[in-house]
PDB file of N, CA and C in Angstrom:
ATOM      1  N   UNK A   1      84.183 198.092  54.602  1.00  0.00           N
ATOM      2  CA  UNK A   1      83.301 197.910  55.742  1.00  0.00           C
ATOM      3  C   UNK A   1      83.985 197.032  56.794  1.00  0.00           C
ATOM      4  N   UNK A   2      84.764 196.293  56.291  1.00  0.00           N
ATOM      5  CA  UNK A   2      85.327 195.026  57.464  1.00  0.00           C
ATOM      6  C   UNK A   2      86.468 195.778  57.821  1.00  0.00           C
ATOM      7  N   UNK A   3      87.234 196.742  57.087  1.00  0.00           N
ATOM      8  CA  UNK A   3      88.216 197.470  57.974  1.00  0.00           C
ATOM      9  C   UNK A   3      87.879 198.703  58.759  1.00  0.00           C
ATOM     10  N   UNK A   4      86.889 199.198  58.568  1.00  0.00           N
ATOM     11  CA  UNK A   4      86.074 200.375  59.447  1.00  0.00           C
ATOM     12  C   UNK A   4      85.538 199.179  61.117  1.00  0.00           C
ATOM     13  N   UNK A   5      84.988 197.976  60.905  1.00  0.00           N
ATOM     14  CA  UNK A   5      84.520 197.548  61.691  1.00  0.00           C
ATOM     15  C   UNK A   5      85.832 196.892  63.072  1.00  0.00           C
ATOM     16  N   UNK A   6      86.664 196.326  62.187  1.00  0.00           N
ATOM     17  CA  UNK A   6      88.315 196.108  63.041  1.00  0.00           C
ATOM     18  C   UNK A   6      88.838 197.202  63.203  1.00  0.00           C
ATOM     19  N   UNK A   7      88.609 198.453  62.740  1.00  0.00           N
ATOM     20  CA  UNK A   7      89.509 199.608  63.790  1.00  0.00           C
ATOM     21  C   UNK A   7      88.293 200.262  64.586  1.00  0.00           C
ATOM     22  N   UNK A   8      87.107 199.548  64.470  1.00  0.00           N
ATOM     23  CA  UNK A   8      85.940 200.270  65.897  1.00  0.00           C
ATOM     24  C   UNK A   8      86.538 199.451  67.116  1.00  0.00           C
ATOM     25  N   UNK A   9      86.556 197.876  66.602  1.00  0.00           N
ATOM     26  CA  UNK A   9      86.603 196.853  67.660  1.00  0.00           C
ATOM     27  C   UNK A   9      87.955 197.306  68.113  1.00  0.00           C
ATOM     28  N   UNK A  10      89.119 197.339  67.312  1.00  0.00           N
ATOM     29  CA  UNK A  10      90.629 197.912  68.245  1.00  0.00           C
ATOM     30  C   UNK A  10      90.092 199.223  68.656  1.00  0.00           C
ATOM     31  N   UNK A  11      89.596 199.948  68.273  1.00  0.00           N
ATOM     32  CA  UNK A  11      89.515 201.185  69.771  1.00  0.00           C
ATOM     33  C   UNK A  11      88.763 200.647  70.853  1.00  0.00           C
ATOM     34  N   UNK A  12      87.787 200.177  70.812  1.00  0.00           N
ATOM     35  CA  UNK A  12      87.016 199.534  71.817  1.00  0.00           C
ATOM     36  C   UNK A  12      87.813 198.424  72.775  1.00  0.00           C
ATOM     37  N   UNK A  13      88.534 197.725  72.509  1.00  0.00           N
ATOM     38  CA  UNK A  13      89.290 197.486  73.064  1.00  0.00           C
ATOM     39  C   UNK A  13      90.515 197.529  73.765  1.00  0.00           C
ATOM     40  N   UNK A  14      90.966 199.193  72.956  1.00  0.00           N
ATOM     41  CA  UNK A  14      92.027 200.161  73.682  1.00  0.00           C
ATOM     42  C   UNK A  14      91.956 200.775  74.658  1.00  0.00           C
ATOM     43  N   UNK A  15      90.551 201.158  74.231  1.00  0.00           N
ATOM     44  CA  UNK A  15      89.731 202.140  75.505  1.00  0.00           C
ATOM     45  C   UNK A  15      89.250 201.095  76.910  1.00  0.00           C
ATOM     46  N   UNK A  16      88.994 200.014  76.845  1.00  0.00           N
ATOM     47  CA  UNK A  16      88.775 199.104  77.676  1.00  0.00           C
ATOM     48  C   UNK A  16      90.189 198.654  78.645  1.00  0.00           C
ATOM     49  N   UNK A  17      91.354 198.523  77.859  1.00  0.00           N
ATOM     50  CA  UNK A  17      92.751 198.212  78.565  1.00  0.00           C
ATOM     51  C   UNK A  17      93.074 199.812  79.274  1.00  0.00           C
ATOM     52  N   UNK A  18      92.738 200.573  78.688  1.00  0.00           N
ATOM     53  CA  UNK A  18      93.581 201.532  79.430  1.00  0.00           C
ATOM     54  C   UNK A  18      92.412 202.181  80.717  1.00  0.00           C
ATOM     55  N   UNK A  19      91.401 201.649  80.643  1.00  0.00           N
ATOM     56  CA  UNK A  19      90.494 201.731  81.613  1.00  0.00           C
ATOM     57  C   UNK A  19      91.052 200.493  82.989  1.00  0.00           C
ATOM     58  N   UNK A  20      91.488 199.550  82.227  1.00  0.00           N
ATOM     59  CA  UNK A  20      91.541 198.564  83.292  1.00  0.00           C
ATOM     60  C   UNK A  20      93.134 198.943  84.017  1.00  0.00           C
ATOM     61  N   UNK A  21      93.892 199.189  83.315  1.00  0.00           N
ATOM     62  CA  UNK A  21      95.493 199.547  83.773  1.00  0.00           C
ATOM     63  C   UNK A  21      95.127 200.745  84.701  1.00  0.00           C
ATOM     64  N   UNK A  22      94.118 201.108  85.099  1.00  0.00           N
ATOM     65  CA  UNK A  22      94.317 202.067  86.295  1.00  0.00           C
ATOM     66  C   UNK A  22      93.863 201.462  87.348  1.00  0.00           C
ATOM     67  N   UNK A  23      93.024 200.498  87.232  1.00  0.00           N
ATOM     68  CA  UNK A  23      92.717 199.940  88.540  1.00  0.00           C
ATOM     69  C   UNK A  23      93.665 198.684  89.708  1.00  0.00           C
ATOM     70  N   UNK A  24      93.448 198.276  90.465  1.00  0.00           N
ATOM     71  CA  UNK A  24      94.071 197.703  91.352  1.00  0.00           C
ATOM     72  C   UNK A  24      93.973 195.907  90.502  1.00  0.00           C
ATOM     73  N   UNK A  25      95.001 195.356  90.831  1.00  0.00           N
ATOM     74  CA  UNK A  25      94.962 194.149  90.759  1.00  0.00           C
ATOM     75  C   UNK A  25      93.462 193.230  91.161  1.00  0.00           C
ATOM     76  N   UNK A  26      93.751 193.363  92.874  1.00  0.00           N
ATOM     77  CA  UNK A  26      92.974 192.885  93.394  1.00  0.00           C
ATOM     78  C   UNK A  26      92.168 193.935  94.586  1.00  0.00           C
ATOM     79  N   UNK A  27      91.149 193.826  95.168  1.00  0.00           N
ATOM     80  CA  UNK A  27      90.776 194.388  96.398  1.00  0.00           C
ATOM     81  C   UNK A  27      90.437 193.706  97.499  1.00  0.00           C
ATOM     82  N   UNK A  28      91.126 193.706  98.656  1.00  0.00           N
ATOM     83  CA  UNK A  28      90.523 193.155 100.050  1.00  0.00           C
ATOM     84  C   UNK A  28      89.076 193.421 100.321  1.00  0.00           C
ATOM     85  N   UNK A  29      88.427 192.704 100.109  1.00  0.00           N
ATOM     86  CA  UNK A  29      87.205 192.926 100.503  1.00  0.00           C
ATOM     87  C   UNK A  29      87.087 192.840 102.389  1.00  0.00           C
ATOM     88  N   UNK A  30      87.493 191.495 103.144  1.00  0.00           N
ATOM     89  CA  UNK A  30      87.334 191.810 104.841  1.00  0.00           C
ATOM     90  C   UNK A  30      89.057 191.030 104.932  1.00  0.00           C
ATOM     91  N   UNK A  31      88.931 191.319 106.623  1.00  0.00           N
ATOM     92  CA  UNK A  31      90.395 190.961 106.968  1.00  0.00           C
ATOM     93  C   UNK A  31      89.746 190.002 108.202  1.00  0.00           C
ATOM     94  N   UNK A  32      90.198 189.048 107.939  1.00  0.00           N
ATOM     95  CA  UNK A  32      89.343 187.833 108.840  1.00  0.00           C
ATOM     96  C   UNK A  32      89.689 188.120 110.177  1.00  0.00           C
ATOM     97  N   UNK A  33      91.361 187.848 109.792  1.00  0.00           N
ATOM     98  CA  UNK A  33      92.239 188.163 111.357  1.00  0.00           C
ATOM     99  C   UNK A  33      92.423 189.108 111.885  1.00  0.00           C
ATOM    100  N   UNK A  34      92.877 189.980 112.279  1.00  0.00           N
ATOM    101  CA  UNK A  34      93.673 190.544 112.746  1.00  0.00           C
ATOM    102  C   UNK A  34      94.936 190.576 114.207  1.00  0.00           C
ATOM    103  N   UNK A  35      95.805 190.288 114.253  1.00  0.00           N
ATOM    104  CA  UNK A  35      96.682 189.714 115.710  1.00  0.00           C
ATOM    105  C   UNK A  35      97.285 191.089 116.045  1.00  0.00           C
ATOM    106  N   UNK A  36      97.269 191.542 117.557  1.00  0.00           N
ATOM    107  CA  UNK A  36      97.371 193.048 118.110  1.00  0.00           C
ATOM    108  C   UNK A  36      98.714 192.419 118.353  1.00  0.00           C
ATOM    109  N   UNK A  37      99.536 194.265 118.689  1.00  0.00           N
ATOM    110  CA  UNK A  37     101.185 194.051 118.680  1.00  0.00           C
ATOM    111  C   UNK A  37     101.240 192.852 119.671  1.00  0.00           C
ATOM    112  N   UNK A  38     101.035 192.891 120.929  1.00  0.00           N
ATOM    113  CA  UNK A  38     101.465 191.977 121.870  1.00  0.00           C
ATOM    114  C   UNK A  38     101.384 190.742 121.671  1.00  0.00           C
ATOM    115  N   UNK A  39     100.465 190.221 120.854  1.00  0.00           N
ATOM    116  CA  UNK A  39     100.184 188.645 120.623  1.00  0.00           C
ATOM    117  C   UNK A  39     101.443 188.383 119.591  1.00  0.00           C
ATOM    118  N   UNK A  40     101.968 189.411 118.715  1.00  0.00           N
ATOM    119  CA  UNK A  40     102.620 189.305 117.377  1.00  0.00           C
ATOM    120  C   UNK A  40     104.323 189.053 118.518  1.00  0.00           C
ATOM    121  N   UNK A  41     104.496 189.931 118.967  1.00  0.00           N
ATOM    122  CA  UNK A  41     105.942 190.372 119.655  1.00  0.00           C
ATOM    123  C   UNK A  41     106.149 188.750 120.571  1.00  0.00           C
ATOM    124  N   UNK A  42     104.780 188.451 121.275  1.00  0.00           N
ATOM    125  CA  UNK A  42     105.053 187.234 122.126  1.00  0.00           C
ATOM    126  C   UNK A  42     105.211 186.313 121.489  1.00  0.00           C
ATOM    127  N   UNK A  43     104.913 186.100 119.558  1.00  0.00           N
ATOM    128  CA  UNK A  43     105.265 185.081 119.066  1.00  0.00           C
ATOM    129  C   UNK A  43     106.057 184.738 118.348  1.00  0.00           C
ATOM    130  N   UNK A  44     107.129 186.114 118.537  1.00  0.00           N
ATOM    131  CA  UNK A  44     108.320 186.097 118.015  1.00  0.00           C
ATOM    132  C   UNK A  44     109.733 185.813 118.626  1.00  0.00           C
ATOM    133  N   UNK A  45     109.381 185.996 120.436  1.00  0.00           N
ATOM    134  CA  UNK A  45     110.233 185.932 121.240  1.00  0.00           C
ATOM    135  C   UNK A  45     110.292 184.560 121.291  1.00  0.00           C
ATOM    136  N   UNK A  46     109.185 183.734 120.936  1.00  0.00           N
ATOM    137  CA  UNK A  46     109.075 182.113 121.543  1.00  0.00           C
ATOM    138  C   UNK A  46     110.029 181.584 120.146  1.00  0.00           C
ATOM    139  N   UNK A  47     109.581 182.071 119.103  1.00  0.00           N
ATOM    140  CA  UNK A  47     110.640 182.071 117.878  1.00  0.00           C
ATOM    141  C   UNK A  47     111.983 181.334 118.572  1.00  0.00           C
ATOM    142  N   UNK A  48     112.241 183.160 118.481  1.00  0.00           N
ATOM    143  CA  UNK A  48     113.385 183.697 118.894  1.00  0.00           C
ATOM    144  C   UNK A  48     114.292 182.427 119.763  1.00  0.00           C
ATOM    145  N   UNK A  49     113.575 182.043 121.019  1.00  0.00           N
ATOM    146  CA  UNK A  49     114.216 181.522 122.419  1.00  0.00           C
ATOM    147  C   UNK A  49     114.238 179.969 122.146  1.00  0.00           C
TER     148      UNK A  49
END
């Protein structure tokens, strides 16, 4: 009975990892910022100079 019950719990827990290995790490939920090309390019030239 205790080895029927440790190979339910290892499938159950096989089936759970290989459920999770398909999904994403993380997800962006919002993007606070966003900076348009021109603001980005003008703050690279000041870099730059």
């Amino acid at each position: 009975v205790i080895l029927f019950g440790i190979g339910l719990l290892g499938e159950y827990i096989g089936r759970m990892y290989q459920q999770v290995r398909g999904r994403p790490r993380y997800v962006v939920q919002t993007i606070l910022e966003q900076a348009d090309a021109r603001s980005t390019q003008h703050a690279r030239a000041a870099i730059e100079s």
